[in-house]
C-alpha atoms as a PDB file:
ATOM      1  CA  UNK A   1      -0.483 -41.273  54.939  1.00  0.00           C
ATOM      2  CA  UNK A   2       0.254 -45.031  53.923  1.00  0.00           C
ATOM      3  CA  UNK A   3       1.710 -45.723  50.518  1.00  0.00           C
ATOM      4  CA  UNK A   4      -0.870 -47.865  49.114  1.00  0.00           C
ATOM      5  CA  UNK A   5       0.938 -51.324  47.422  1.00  0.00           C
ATOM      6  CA  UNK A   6       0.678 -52.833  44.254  1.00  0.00           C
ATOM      7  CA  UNK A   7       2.232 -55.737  42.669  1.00  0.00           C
ATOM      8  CA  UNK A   8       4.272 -56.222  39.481  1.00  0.00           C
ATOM      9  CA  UNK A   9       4.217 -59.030  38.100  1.00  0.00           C
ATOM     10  CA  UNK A  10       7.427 -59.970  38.775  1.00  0.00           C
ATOM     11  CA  UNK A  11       7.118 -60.472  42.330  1.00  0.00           C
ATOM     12  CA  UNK A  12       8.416 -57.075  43.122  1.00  0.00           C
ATOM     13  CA  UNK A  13       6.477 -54.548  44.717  1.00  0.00           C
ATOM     14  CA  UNK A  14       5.805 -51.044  43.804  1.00  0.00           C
ATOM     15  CA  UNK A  15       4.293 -48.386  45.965  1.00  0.00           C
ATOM     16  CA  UNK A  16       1.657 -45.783  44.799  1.00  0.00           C
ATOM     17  CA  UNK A  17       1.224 -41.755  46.725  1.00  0.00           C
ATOM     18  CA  UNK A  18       5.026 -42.463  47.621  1.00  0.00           C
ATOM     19  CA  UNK A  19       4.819 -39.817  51.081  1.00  0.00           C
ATOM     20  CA  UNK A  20       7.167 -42.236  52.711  1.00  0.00           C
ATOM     21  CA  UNK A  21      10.295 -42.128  49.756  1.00  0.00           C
ATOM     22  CA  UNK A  22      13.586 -42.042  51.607  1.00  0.00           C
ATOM     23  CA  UNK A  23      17.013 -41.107  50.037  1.00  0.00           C
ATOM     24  CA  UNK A  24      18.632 -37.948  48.087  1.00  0.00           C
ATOM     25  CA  UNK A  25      17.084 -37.109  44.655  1.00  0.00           C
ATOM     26  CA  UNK A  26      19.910 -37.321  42.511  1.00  0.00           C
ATOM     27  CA  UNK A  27      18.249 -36.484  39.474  1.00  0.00           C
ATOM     28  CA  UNK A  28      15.207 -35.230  37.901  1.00  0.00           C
ATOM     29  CA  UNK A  29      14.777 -36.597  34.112  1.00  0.00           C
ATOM     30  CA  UNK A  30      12.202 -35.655  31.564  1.00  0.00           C
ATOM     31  CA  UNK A  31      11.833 -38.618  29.030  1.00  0.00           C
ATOM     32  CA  UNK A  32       9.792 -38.012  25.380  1.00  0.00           C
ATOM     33  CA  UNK A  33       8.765 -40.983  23.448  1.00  0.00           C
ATOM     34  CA  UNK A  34      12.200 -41.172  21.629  1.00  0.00           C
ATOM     35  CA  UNK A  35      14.516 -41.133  24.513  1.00  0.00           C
ATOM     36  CA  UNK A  36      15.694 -43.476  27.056  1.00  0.00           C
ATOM     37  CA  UNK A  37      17.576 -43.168  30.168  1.00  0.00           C
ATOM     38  CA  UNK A  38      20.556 -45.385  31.728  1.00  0.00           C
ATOM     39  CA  UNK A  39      20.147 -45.275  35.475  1.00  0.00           C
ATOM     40  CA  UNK A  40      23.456 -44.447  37.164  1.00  0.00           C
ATOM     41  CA  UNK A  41      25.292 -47.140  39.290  1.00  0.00           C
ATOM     42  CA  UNK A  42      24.455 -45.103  42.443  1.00  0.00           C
ATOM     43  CA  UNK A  43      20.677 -44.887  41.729  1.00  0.00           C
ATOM     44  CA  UNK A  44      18.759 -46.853  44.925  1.00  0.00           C
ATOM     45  CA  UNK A  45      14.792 -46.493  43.524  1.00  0.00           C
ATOM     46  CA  UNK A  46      12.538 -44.360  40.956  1.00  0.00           C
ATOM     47  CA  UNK A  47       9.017 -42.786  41.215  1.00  0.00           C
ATOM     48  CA  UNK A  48       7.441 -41.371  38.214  1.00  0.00           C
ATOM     49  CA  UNK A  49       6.681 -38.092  38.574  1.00  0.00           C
ATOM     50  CA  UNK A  50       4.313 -37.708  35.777  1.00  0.00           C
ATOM     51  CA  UNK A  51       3.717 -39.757  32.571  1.00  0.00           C
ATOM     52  CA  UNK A  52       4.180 -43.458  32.205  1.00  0.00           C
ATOM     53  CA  UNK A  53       7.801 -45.409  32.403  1.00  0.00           C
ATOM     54  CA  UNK A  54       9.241 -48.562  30.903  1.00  0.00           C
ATOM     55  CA  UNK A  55      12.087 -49.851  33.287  1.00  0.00           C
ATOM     56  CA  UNK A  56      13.984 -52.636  32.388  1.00  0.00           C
ATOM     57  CA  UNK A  57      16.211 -54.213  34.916  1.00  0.00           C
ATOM     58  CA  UNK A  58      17.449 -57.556  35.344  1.00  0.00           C
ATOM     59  CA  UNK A  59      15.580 -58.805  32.142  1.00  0.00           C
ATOM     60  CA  UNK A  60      12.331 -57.915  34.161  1.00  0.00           C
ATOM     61  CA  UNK A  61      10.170 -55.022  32.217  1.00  0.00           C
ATOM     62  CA  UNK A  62       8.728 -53.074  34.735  1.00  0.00           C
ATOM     63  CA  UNK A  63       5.414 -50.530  33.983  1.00  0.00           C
ATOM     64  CA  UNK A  64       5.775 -47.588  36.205  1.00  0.00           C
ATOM     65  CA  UNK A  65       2.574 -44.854  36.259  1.00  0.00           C
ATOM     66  CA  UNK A  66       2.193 -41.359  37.786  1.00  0.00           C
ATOM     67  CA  UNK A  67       2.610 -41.991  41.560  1.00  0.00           C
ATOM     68  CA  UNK A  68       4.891 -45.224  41.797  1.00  0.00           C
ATOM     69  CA  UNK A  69       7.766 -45.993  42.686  1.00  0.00           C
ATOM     70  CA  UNK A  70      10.118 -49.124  41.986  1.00  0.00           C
ATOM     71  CA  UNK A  71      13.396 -49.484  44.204  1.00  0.00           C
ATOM     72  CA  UNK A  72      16.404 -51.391  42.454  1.00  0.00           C
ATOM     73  CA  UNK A  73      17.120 -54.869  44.704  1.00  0.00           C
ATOM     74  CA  UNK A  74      21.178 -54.813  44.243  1.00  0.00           C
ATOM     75  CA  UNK A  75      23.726 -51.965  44.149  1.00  0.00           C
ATOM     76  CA  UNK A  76      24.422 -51.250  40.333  1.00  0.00           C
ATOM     77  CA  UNK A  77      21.188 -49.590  38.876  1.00  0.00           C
ATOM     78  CA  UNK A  78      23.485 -48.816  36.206  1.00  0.00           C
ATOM     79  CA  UNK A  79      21.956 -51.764  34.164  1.00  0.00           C
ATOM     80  CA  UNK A  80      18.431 -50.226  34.579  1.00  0.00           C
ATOM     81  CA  UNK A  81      17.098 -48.466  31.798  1.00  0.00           C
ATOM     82  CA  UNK A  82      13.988 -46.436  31.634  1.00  0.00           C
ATOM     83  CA  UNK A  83      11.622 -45.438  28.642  1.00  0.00           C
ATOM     84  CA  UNK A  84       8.616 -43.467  28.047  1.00  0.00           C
ATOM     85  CA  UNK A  85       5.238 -45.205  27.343  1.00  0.00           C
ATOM     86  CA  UNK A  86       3.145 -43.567  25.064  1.00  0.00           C
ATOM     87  CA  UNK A  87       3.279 -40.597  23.581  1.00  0.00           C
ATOM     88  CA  UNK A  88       3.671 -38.312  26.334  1.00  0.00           C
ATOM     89  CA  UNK A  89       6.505 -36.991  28.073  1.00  0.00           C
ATOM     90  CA  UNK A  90       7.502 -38.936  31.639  1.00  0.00           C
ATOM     91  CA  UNK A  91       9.218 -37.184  34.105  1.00  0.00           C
ATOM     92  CA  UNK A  92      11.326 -39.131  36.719  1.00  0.00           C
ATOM     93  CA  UNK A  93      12.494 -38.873  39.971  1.00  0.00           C
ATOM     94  CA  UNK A  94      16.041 -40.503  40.676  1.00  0.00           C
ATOM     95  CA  UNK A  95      16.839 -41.361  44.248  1.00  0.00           C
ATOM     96  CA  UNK A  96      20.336 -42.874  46.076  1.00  0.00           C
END
């Protein structure tokens, strides 16, 4: 199955039905409407699980929805922060 693309507005491009994500999960993260989430310096891309994400990164604000994915362009994700949308709980997938 191909990974259907979309495109931020940023330039960057996200993919949706991620079959094709590479790397080691290196964490799984639930994220309510009052947390937030510091990516570790190691993290390589994130696909929302469920939910709806916030990611900032590189003072870009990213919208992430169930299905996509967004990888991180350098190698310190550790300025990446993530943040639920909405009132529902987001779960995340971290990958290296």
């Amino acid at each position: 199955m191909n990974a259907s693309m979309l495109n931020s507005s940023f330039g960057q491009t996200l993919t949706r039905d991620s079959a094709e994500t590479t790397g080691e999960i290196i964490d799984m993260v639930t994220i309510t409407e009052k947390d937030s989430y510091i990516f570790p310096a190691e993290a390589r891309r994130v696909r929302v699980v469920s939910g709806n994400a916030w990611v900032s990164y590189q003072r870009r604000d990213i919208t992430l929805h169930t299905g996509q994915e967004f990888p991180f362009d350098d190698e310190d994700a550790a300025t990446a922060i993530a943040t639920s949308l909405g009132r529902k709980t987001t779960m995340l997938e971290v990958r290296r």
